[in-house]
C-alpha atoms as a PDB file:
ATOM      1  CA  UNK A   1     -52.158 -68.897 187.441  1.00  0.00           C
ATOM      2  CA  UNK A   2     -53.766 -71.216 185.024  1.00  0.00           C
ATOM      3  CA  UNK A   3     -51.169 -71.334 182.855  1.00  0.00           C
ATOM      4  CA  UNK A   4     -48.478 -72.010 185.155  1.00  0.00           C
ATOM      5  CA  UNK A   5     -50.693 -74.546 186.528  1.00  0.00           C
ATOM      6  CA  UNK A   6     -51.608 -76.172 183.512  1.00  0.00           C
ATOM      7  CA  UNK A   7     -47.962 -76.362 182.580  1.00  0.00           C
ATOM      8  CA  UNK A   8     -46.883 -77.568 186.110  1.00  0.00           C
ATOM      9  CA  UNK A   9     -49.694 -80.534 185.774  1.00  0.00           C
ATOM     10  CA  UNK A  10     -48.388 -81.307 182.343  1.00  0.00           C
ATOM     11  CA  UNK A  11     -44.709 -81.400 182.825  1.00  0.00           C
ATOM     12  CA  UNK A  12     -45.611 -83.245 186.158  1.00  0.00           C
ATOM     13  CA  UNK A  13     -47.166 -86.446 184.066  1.00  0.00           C
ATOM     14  CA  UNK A  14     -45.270 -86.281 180.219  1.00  0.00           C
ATOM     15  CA  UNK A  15     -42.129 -87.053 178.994  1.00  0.00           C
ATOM     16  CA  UNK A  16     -40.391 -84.508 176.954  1.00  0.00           C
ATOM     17  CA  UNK A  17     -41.446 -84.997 173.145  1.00  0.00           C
ATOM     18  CA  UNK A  18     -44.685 -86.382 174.407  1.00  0.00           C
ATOM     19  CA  UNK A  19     -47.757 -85.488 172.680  1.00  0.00           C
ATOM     20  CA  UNK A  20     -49.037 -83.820 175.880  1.00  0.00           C
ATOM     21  CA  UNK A  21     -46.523 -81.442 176.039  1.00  0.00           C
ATOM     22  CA  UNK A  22     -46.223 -80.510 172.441  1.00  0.00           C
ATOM     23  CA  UNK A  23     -49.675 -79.357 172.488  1.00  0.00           C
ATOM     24  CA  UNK A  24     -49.398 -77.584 175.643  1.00  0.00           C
ATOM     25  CA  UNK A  25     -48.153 -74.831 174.054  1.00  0.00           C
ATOM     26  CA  UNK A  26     -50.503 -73.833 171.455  1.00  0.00           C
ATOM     27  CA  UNK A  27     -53.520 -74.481 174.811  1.00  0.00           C
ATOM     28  CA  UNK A  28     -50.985 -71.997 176.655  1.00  0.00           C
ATOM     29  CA  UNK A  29     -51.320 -69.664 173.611  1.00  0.00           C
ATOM     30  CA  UNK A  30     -55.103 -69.876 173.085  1.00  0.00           C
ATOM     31  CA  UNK A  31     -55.510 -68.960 176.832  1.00  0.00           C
ATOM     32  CA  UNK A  32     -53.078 -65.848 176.628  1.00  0.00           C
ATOM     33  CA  UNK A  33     -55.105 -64.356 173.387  1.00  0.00           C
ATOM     34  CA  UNK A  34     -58.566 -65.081 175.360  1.00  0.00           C
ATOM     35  CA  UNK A  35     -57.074 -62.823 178.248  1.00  0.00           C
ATOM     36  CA  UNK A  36     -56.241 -60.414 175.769  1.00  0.00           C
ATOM     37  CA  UNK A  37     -59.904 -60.185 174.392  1.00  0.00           C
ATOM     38  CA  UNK A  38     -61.639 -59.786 177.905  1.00  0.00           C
ATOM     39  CA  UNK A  39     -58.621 -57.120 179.198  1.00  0.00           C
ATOM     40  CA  UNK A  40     -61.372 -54.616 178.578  1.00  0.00           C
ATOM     41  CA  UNK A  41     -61.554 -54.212 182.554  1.00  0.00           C
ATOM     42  CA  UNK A  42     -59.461 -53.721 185.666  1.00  0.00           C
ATOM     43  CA  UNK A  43     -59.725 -57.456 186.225  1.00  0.00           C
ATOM     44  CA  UNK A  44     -59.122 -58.499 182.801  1.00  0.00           C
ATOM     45  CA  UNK A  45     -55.827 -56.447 182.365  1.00  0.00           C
ATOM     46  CA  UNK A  46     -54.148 -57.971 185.648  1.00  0.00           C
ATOM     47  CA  UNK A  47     -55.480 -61.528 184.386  1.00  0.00           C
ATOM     48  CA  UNK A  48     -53.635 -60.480 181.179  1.00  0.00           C
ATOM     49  CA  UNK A  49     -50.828 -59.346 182.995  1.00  0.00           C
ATOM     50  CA  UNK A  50     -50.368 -62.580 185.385  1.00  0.00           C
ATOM     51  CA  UNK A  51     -50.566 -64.477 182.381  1.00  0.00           C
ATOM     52  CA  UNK A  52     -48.113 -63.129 180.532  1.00  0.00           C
ATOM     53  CA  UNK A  53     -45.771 -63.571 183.476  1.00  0.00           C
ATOM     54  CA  UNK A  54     -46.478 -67.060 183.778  1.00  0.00           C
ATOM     55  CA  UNK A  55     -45.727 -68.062 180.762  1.00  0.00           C
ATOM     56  CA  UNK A  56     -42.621 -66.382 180.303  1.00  0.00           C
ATOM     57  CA  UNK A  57     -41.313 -69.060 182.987  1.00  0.00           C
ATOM     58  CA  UNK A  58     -43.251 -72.120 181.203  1.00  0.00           C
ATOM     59  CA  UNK A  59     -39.346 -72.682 179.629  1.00  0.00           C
ATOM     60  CA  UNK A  60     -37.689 -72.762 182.823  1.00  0.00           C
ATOM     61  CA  UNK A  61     -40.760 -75.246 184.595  1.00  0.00           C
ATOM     62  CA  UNK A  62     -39.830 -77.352 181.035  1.00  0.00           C
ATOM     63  CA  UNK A  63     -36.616 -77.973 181.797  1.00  0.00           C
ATOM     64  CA  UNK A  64     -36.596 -78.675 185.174  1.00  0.00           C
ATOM     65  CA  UNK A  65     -36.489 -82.314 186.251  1.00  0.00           C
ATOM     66  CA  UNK A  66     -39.679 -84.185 187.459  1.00  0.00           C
ATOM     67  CA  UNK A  67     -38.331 -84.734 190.970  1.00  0.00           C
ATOM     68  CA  UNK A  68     -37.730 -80.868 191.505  1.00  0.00           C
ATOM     69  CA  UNK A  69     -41.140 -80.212 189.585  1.00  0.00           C
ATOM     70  CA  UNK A  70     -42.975 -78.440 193.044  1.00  0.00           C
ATOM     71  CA  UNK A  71     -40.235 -76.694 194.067  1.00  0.00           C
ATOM     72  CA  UNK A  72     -39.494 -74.691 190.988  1.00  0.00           C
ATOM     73  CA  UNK A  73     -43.459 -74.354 190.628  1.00  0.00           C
ATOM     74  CA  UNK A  74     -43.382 -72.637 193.945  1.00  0.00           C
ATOM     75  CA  UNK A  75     -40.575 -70.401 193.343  1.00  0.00           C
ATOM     76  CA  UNK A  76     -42.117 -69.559 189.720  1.00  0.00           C
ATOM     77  CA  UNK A  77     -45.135 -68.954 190.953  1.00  0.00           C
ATOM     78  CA  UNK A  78     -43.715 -66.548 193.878  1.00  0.00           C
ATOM     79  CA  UNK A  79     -41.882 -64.622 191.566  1.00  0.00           C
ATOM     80  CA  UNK A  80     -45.080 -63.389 189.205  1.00  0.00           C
ATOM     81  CA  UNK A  81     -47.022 -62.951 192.306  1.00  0.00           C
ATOM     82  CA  UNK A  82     -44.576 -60.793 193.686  1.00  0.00           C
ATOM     83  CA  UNK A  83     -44.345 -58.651 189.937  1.00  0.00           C
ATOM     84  CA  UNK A  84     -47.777 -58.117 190.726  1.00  0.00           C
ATOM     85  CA  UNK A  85     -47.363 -56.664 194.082  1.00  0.00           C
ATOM     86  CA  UNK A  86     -50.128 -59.368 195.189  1.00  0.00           C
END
């Protein structure tokens, strides 16, 4: 979930354009290929896993609007936990 959450806490206090969120993305992608490097266990392959989920619905957090920010975050997050059968 740290990506989602990263994203959520990003989106929550930039603008779009702002330099916060442009860099977001390459943070986003430099946690993803450290989960790939440690997937060597049971652990590290679900990490993987829930990461990949979560930030195949960083676009949709991006474009939602700041006032329905939590909501979305909830219903994001709800969805990968439920492709994880957690």
């Amino acid at each position: 979930m740290a990506i989602l959450n990263r994203s959520y806490i990003v989106f929550k206090h930039s603008l779009p354009g702002s330099a916060g969120r442009r860099r977001l993305k390459r943070f986003l992608l430099y946690k993803l290929a450290r989960y790939v490097l440690q997937a060597n266990s049971g652990y590290g392959r679900r990490r993987l896993i829930g990461a990949w989920c979560a930030l195949s619905r960083v676009p949709r957090l991006a474009e939602t609007p700041i006032k329905e920010l939590p909501k979305r975050y909830v219903q994001l997050r709800q969805d990968c936990l439920r492709r994880l059968h957690i």
